[in-house]
Protein backbone atom coordinates (compact mmCIF):
# COMPACT_ATOMS: atom_id res chain seq x y z
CA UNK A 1 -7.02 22.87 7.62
CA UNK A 2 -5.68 24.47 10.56
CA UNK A 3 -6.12 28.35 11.35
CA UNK A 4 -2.22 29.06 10.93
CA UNK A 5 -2.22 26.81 7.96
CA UNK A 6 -5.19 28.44 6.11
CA UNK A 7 -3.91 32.23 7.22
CA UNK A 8 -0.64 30.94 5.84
CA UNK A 9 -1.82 29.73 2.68
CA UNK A 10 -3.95 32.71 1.70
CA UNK A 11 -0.93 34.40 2.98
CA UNK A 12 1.71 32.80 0.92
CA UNK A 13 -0.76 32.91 -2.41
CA UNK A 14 -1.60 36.32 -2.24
CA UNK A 15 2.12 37.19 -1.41
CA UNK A 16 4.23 35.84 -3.91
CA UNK A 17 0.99 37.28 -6.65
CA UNK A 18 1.55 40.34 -5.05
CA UNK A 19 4.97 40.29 -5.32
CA UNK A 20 4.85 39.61 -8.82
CA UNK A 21 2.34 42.39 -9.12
CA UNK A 22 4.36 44.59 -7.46
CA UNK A 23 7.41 43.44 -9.38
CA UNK A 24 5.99 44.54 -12.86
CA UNK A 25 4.45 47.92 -12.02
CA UNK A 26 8.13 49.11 -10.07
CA UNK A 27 8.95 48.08 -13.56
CA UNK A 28 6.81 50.05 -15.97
CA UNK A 29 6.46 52.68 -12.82
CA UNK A 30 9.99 53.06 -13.71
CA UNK A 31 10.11 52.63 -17.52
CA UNK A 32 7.02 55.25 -17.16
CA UNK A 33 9.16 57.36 -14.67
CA UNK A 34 12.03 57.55 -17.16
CA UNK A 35 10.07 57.97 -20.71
CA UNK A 36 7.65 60.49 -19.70
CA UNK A 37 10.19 62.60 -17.20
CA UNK A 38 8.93 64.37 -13.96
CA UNK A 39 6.50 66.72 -15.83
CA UNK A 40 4.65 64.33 -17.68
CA UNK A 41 4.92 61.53 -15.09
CA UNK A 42 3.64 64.09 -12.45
CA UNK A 43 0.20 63.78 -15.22
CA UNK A 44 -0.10 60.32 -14.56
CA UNK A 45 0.17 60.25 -11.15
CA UNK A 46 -2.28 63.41 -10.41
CA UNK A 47 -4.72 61.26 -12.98
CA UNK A 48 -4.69 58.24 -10.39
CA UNK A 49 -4.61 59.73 -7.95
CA UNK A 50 -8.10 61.74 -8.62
CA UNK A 51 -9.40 59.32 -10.07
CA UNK A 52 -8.95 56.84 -7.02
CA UNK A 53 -11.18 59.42 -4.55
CA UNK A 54 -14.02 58.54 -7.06
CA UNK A 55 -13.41 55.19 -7.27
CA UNK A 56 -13.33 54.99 -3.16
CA UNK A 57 -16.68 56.60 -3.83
CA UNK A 58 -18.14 53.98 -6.01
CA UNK A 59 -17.07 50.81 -3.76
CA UNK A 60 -18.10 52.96 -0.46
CA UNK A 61 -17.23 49.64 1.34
CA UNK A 62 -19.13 47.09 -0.36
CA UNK A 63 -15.89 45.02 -0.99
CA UNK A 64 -15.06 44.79 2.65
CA UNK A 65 -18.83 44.41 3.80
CA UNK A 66 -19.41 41.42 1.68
CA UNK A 67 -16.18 39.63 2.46
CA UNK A 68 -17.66 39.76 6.28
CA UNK A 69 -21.13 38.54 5.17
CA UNK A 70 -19.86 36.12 3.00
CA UNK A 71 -17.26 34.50 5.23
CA UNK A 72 -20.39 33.92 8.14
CA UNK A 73 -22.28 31.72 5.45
CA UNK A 74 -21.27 27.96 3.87
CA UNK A 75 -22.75 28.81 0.62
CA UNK A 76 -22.39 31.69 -1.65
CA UNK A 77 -25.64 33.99 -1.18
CA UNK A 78 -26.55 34.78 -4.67
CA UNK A 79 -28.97 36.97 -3.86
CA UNK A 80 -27.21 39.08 -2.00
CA UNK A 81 -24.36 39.06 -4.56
CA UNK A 82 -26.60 39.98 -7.31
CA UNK A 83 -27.92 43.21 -4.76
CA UNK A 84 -24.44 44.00 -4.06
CA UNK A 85 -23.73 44.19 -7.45
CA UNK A 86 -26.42 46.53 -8.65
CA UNK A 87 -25.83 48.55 -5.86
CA UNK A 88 -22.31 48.81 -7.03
CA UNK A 89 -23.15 49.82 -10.52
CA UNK A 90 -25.30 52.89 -9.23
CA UNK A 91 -22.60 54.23 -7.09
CA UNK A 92 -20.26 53.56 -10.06
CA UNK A 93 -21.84 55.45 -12.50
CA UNK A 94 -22.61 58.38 -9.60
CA UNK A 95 -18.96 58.80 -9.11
CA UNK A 96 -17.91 58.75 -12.71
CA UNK A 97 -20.42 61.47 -13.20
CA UNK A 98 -19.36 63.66 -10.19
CA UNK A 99 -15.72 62.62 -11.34
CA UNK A 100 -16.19 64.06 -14.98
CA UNK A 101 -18.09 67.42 -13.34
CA UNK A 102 -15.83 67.81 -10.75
CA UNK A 103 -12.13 67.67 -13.46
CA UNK A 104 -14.20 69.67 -15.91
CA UNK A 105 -14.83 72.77 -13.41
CA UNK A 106 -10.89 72.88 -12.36
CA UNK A 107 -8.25 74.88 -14.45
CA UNK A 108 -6.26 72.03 -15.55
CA UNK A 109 -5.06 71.32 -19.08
CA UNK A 110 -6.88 69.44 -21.57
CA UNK A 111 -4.79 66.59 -21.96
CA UNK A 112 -4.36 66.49 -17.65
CA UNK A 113 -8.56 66.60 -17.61
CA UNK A 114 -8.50 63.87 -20.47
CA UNK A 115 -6.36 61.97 -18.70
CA UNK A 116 -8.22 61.87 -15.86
CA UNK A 117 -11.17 60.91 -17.94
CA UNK A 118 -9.53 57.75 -19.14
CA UNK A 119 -8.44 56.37 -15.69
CA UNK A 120 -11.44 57.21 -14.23
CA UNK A 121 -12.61 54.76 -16.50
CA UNK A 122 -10.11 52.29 -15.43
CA UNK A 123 -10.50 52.71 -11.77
CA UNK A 124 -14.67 52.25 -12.48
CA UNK A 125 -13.99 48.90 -14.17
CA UNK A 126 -11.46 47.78 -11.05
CA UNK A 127 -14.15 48.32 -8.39
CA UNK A 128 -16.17 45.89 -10.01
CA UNK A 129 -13.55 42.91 -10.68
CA UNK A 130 -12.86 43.80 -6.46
CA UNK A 131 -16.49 43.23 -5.49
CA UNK A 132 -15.89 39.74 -7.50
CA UNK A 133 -13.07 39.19 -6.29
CA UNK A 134 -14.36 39.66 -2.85
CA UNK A 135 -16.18 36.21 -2.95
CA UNK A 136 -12.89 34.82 -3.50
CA UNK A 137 -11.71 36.48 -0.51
CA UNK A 138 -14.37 35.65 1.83
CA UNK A 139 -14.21 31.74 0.45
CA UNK A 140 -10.53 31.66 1.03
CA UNK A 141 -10.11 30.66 -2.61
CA UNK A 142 -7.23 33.24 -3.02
CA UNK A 143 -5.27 31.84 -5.74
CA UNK A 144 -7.97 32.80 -7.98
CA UNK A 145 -7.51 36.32 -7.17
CA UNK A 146 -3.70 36.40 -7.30
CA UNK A 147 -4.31 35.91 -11.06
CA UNK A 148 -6.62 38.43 -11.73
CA UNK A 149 -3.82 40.97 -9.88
CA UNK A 150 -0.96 39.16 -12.04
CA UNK A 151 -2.74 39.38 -15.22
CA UNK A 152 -3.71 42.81 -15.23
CA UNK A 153 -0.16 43.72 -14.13
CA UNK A 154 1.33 42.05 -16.70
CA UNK A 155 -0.91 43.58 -19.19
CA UNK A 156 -0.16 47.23 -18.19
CA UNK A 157 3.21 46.22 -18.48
CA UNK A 158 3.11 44.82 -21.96
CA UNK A 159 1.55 47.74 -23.23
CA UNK A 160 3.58 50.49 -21.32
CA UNK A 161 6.50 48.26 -23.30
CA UNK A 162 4.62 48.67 -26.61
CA UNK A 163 4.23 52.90 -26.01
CA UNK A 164 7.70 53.43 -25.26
CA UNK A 165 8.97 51.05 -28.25
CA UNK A 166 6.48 52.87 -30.43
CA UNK A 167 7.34 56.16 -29.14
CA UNK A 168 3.61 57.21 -28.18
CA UNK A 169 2.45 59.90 -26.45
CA UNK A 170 0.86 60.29 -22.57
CA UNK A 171 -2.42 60.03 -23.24
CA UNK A 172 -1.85 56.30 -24.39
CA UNK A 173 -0.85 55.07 -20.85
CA UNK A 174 -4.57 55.70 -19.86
CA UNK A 175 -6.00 53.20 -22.93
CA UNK A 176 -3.04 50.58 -21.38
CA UNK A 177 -5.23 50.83 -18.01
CA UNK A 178 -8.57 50.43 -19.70
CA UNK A 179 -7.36 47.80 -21.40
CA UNK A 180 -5.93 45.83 -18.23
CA UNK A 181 -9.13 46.28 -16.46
CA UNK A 182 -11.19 45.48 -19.00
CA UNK A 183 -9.58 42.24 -19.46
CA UNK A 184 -9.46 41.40 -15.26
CA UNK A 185 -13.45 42.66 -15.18
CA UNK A 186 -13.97 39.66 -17.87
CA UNK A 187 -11.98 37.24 -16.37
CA UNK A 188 -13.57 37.57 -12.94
CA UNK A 189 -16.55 37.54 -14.65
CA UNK A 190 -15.94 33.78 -16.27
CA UNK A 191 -14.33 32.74 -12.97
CA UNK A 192 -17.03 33.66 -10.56
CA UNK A 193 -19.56 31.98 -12.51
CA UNK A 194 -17.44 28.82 -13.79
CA UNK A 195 -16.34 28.03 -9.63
CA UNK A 196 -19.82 29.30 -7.82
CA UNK A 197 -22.97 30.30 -9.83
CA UNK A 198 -24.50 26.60 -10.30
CA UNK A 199 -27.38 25.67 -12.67
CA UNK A 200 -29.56 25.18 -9.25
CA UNK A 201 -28.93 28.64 -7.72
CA UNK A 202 -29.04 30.85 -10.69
CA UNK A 203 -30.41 34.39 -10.23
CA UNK A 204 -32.94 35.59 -12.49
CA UNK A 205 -34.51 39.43 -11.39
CA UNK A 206 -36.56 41.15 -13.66
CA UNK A 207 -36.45 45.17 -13.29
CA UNK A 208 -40.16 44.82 -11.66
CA UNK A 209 -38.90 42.38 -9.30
CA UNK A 210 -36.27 43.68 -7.42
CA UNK A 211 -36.29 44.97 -3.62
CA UNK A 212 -34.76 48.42 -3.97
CA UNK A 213 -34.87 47.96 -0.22
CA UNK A 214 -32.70 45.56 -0.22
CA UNK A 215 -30.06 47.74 -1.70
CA UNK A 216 -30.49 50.24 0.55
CA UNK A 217 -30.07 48.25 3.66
CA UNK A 218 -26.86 46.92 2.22
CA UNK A 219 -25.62 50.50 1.70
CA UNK A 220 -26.38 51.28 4.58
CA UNK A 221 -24.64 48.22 6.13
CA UNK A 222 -21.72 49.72 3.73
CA UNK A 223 -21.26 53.52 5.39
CA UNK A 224 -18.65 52.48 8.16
CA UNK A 225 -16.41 50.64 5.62
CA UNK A 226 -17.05 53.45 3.18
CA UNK A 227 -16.21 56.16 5.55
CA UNK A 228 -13.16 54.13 6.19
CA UNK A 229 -11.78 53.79 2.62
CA UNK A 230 -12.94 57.19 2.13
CA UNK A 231 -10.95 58.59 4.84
CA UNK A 232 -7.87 56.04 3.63
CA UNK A 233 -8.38 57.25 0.65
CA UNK A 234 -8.05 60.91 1.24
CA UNK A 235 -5.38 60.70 3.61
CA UNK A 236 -3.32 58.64 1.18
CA UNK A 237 -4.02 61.06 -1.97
CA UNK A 238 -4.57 64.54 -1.16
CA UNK A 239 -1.17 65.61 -0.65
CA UNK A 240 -0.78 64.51 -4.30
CA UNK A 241 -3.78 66.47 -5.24
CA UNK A 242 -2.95 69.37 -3.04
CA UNK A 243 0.61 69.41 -4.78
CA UNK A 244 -0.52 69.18 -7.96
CA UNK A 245 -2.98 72.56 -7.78
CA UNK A 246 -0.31 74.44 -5.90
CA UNK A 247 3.06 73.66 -6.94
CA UNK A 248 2.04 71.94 -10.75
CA UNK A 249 3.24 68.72 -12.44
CA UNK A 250 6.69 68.90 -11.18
CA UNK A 251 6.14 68.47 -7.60
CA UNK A 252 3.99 65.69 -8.36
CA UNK A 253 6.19 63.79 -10.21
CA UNK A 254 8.95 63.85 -7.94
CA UNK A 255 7.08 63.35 -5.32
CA UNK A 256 5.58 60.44 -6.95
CA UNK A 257 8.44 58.88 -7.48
CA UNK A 258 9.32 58.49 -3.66
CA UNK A 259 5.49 57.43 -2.95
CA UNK A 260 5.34 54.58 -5.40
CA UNK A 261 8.27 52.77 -3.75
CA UNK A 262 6.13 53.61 -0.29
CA UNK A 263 3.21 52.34 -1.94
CA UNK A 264 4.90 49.57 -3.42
CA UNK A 265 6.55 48.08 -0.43
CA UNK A 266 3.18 48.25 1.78
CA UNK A 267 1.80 45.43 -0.21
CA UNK A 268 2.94 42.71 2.63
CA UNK A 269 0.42 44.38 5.01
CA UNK A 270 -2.24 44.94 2.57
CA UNK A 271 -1.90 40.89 1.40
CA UNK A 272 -1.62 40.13 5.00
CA UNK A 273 -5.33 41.79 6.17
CA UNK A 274 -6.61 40.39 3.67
CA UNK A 275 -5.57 36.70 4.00
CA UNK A 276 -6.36 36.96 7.56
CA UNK A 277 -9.43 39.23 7.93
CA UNK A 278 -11.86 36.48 6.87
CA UNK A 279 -10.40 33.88 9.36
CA UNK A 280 -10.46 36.64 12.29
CA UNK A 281 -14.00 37.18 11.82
CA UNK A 282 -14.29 33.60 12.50
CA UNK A 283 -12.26 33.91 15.29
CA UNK A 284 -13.90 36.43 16.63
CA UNK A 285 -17.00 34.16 16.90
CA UNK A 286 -15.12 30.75 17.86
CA UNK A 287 -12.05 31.46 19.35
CA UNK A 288 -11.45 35.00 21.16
CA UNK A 289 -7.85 34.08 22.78
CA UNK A 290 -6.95 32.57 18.99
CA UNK A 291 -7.79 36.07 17.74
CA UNK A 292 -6.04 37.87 20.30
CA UNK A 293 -2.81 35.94 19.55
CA UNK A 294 -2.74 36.10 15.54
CA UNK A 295 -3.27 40.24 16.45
CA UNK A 296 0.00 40.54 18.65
CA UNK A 297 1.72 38.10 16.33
CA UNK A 298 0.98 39.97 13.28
CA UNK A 299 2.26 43.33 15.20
CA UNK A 300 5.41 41.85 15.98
CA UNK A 301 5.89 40.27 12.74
CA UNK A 302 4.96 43.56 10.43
CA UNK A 303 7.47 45.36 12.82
CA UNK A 304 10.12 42.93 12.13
CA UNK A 305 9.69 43.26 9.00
CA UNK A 306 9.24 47.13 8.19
CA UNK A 307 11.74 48.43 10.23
CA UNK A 308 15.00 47.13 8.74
CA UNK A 309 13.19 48.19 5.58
CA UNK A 310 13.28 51.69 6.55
CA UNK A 311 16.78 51.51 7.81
CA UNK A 312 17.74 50.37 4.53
CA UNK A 313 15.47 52.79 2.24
CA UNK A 314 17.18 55.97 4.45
CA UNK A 315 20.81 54.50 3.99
CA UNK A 316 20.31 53.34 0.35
CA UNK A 317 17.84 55.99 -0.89
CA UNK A 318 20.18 57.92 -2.77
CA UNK A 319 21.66 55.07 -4.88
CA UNK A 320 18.35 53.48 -5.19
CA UNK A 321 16.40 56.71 -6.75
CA UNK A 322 19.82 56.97 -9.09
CA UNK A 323 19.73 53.09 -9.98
CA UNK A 324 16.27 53.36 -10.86
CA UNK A 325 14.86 56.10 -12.31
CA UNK A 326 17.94 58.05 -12.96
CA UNK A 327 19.69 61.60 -11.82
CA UNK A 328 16.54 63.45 -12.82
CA UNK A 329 14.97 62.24 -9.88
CA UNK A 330 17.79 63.18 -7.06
CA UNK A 331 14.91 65.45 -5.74
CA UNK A 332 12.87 62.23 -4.62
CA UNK A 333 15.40 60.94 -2.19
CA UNK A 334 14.93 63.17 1.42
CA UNK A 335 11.23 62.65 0.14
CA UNK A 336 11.75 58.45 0.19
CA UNK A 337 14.07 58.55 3.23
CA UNK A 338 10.91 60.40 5.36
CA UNK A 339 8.04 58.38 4.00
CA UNK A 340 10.19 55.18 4.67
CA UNK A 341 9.75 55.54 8.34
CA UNK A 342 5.48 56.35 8.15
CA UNK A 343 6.01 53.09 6.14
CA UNK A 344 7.10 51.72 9.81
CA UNK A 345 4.25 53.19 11.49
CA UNK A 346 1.42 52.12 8.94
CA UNK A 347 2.90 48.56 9.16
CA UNK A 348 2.58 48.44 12.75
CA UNK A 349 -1.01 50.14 12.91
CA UNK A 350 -2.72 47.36 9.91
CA UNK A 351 -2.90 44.87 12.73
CA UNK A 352 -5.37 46.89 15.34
CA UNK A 353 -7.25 48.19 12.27
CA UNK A 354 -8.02 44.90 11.07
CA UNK A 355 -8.78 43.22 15.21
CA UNK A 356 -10.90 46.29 15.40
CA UNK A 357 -12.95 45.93 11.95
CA UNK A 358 -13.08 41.91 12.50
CA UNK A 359 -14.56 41.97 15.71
CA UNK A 360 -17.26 44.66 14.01
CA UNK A 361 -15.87 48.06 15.73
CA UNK A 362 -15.33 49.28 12.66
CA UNK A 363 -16.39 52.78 13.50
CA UNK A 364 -13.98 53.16 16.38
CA UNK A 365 -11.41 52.75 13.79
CA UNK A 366 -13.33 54.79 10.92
CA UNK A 367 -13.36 57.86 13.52
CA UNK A 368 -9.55 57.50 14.56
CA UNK A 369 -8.84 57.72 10.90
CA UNK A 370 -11.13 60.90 10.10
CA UNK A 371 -9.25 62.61 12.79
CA UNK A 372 -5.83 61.96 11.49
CA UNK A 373 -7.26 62.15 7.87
CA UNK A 374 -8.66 65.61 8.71
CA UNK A 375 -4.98 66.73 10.61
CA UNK A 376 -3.33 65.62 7.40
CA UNK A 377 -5.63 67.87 4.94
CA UNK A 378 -4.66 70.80 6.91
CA UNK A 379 -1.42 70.50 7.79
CA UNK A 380 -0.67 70.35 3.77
CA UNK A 381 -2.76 72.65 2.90
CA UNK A 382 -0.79 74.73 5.55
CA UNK A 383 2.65 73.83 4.71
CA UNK A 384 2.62 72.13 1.09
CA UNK A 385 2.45 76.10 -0.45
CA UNK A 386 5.29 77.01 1.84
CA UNK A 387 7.59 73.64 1.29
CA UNK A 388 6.23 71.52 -1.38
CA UNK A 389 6.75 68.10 -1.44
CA UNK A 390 9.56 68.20 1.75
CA UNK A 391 6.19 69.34 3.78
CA UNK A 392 3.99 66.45 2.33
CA UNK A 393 6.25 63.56 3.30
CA UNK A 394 6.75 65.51 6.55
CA UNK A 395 2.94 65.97 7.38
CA UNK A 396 2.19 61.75 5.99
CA UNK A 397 4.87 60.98 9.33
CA UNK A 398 3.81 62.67 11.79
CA UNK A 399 -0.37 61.85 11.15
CA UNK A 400 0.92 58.11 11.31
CA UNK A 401 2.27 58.39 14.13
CA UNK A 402 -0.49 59.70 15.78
CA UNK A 403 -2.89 57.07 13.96
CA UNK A 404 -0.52 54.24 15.87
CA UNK A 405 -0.50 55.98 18.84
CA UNK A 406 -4.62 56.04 19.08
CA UNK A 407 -4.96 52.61 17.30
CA UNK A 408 -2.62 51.21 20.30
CA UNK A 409 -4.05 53.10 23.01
CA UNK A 410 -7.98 52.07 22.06
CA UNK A 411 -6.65 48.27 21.78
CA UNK A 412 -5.09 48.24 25.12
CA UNK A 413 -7.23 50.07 27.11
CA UNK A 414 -10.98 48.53 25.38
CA UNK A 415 -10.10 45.35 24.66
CA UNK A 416 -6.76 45.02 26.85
CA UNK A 417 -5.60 43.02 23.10
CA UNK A 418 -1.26 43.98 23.97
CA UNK A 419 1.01 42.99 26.19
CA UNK A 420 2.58 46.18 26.24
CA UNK A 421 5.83 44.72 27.87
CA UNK A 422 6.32 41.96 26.10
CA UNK A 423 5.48 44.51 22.77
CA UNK A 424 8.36 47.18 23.95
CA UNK A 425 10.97 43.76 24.55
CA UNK A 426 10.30 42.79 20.80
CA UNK A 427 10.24 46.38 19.54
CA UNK A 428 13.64 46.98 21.04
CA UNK A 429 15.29 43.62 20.09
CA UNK A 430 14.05 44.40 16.40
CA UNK A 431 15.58 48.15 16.11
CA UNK A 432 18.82 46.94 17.38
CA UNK A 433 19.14 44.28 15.45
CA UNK A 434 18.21 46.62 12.51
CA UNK A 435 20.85 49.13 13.83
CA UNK A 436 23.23 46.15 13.43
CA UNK A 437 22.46 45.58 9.66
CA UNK A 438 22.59 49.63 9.23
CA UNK A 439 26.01 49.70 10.52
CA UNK A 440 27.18 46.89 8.43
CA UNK A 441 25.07 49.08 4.91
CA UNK A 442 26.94 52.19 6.04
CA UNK A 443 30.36 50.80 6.04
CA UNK A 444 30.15 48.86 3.17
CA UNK A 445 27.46 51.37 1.16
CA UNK A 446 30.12 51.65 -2.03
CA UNK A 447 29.67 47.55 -2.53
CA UNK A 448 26.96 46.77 -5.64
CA UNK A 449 23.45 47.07 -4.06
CA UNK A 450 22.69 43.39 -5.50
CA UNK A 451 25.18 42.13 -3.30
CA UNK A 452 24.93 44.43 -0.19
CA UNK A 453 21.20 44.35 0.21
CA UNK A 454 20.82 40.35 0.39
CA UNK A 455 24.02 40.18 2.78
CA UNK A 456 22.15 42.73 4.74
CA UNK A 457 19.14 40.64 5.19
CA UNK A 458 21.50 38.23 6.56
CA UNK A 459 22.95 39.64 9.05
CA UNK A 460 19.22 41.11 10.26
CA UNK A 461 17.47 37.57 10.08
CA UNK A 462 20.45 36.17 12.28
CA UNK A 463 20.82 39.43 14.64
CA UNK A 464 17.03 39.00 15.54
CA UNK A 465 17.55 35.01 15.75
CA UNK A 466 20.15 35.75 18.07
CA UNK A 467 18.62 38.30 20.29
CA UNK A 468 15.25 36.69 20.57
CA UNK A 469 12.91 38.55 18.78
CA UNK A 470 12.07 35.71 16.22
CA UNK A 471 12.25 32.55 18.95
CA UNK A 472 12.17 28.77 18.02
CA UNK A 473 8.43 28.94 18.47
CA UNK A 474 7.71 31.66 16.09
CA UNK A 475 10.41 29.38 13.64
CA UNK A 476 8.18 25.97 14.96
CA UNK A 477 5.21 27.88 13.61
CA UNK A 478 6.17 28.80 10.31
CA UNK A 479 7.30 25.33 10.16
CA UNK A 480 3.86 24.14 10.60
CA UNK A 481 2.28 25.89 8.17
């Protein structure tokens, strides 16, 4: 299979399961959103949120580190699998630990601590069904993953259904999650050893025999990815955490609100590292001017694709918070129309994170983001007393800006990966064509969104068709794939 057609493929697998993923948890986001109300959806949120820091803690980059050790080798490396693992379940039950001490020592209510608890538990049983899932990854065997991510959707949905109809109380929502993951932990579980653990390469370690050194070269292997996640991590949560301690459950919920959409609608660049991040480490090996072409393709393509997105979220946001979650919300919408455009920014940054963490500079891009991550902390610490969740949204834009800025300047002038003209001629030809579809939303903005937003699309697909920033060959090369 060709490299387009295999990048495609994991691509188009991984996308639509995404999508469906996505799909179902605006859906019980929303059902959530509008059952709980700001207050005790704010609970939920803060719960994740924390929880998440912890469960950055307890992957510290194993996921990413064994997708790039697995896709060098032909045949799964059991042994390494098997170390990966057990170094996995040491971390895990570190974090939990430090997560439980860490809740229990802050003035929060009961049921906010106990909530924390429960997806704490939730997030612990995720990190292992994504180190599984990782072999999948690495083996290009995506399909098997987009299950995993649609079944445990679909079974927080079901039971977020089931609370509501039975009129249950917050703390349920955090069994739902245990639940899900529990049921995605088992069926990687039965996968992974069904599709690659064969009767002649079984495993069997007794506690005498294993190599703690082993483990501790592999964590050690682990600390740029980890300081990368860790620094995602933080940069993506502690204005939520920050709000939550200062301003209370309000803030967080409305702010919330506005941040699952951005978090929702940066699943395209999420699926789309990790189709391709396998096959660029490949590339990186077998075919440098290969690599350097899916990198500037994949800039121009995220673009393309984020910025008529944001033109539409800052036209539309009012309806769309109203549509969705209802007039209890109205708060969320200067919040959605700011994050929409460091939705832009982060698009157009994934593809020099994942050139630079393919061809193994990983730390060049772990210490851009700990600068950024470490501007963000204190501008909201600064400004999130003085102007809440208005200052949050503010501070998220401006750090990815300067995260794109770096990221572009370090690619050009290192590895001299963009053609910075030929970047600037696509950029424009994109925001004008987007201005062209925002013209056409504004004027016709009292039409049903159902109808507006796919005629929309249409005009953008055939203003950038016209102009030249989507040519025949980029068409000739989805074609192929």
């Amino acid at each position: 299979m060709s490299i387009v057609r295999r990048i495609a493929k994991n691509a188009t697998v991984l996308l639509v399961a995404q999508g469906v993923t996505y799909f179902l948890a605006m859906l019980y986001m929303v059902y959530s959103a509008r059952y709980l109300g700001p207050s005790n959806y704010g609970v939920i949120v803060f719960a994740m949120t924390f929880a998440g820091l912890f469960g950055v803690l307890a992957d510290f980059g194993l996921q990413q580190l064994t997708v790039r050790e697995l896709s060098r080798k032909n045949e799964l490396d059991t042994k390494y699998l098997v170390y990966a693992s057990v170094t996995r379940l040491i971390l895990g039950s570190i974090s939990y630990i430090l997560l439980l001490l860490t809740i229990s020592l802050m003035e929060y209510p009961d049921e906010t601590r106990f909530m924390v608890y429960l997806i704490g538990i939730s997030v612990m049983l995720s990190t292992f069904s994504q180190l599984i899932f990782s072999v999948f990854q690495a083996y290009e065997k995506m399909e098997f993953q987009a299950i995993g991510l649609v079944l445990q959707a679909t079974l927080i949905f079901g039971g977020i259904l089931l609370i509501i109809q039975q009129n249950m109380g917050t703390l349920y929502f955090g069994y739902v999650y245990i639940l899900a993951s529990s049921a995605t932990f088992i069926y990687s579980i039965i996968l992974t050893r069904a599709l690659f653990f064969k009767k002649s390469c079984k495993v069997r370690m007794r506690y005498a025999g294993m190599d703690w050194s082993i483990c501790v070269r592999i964590l050690r292997a682990a600390v740029p990815f980890g300081l990368l996640a860790i620094c995602s991590c933080v940069y993506y949560s502690m204005d939520s955490i920050i709000l939550s301690y200062t301003q209370g459950n309000l803030a967080v919920g409305y702010y919330g609100v506005a941040y699952k959409i951005f978090q929702t609608l940066l699943f395209i660049p999420i699926v789309w590292a990790v189709s391709i991040f396998p096959v660029m480490v490949r590339l990186h090996a077998n075919s440098p001017k290969s690599l350097v072409f899916a990198t500037e393709k994949s800039f121009i393509y995220l673009t393309m694709i984020a910025v008529p997105m944001a033109v539409g979220l800052t036209l539309l946001a009012g309806q769309i918070i109203r549509i969705t979650f209802g007039v209890a919300y109205m708060e969320s919408v200067l919040v959605l129309q700011i994050i929409s455009w460091a939705m832009v920014l982060l698009y157009m940054s994934i593809s020099a994170a994942v050139y630079l963490q393919s061809i193994m500079q990983q730390v060049i891009y772990a210490k851009v983001l700990a600068l950024c991550t470490i501007l963000n902390v204190i501008l909201n610490l600064i400004f999130i007393p003085m102007y809440s969740y208005i200052a949050a949204s503010a501070v998220l834009l401006v750090t990815s800006l300067l995260q794109l800025t770096i990221l572009l300047i370090v690619c050009w002038k290192l590895y001299q990966l963009f053609n910075v003209r030929r970047l600037w001629t696509a950029i424009i030809k994109i925001i004008l064509s987007a201005l062209i579809m925002g013209i056409l939303v504004q004027c016709f903005n009292n039409i049903n969104l159902f109808i507006l937003i796919p005629a929309a699309i249409c005009i953008y697909f055939l203003s950038i068709f016209v102009s030249g920033a989507l040519s025949k060959e980029d068409l000739a090369l989805f074609s192929r794939t």
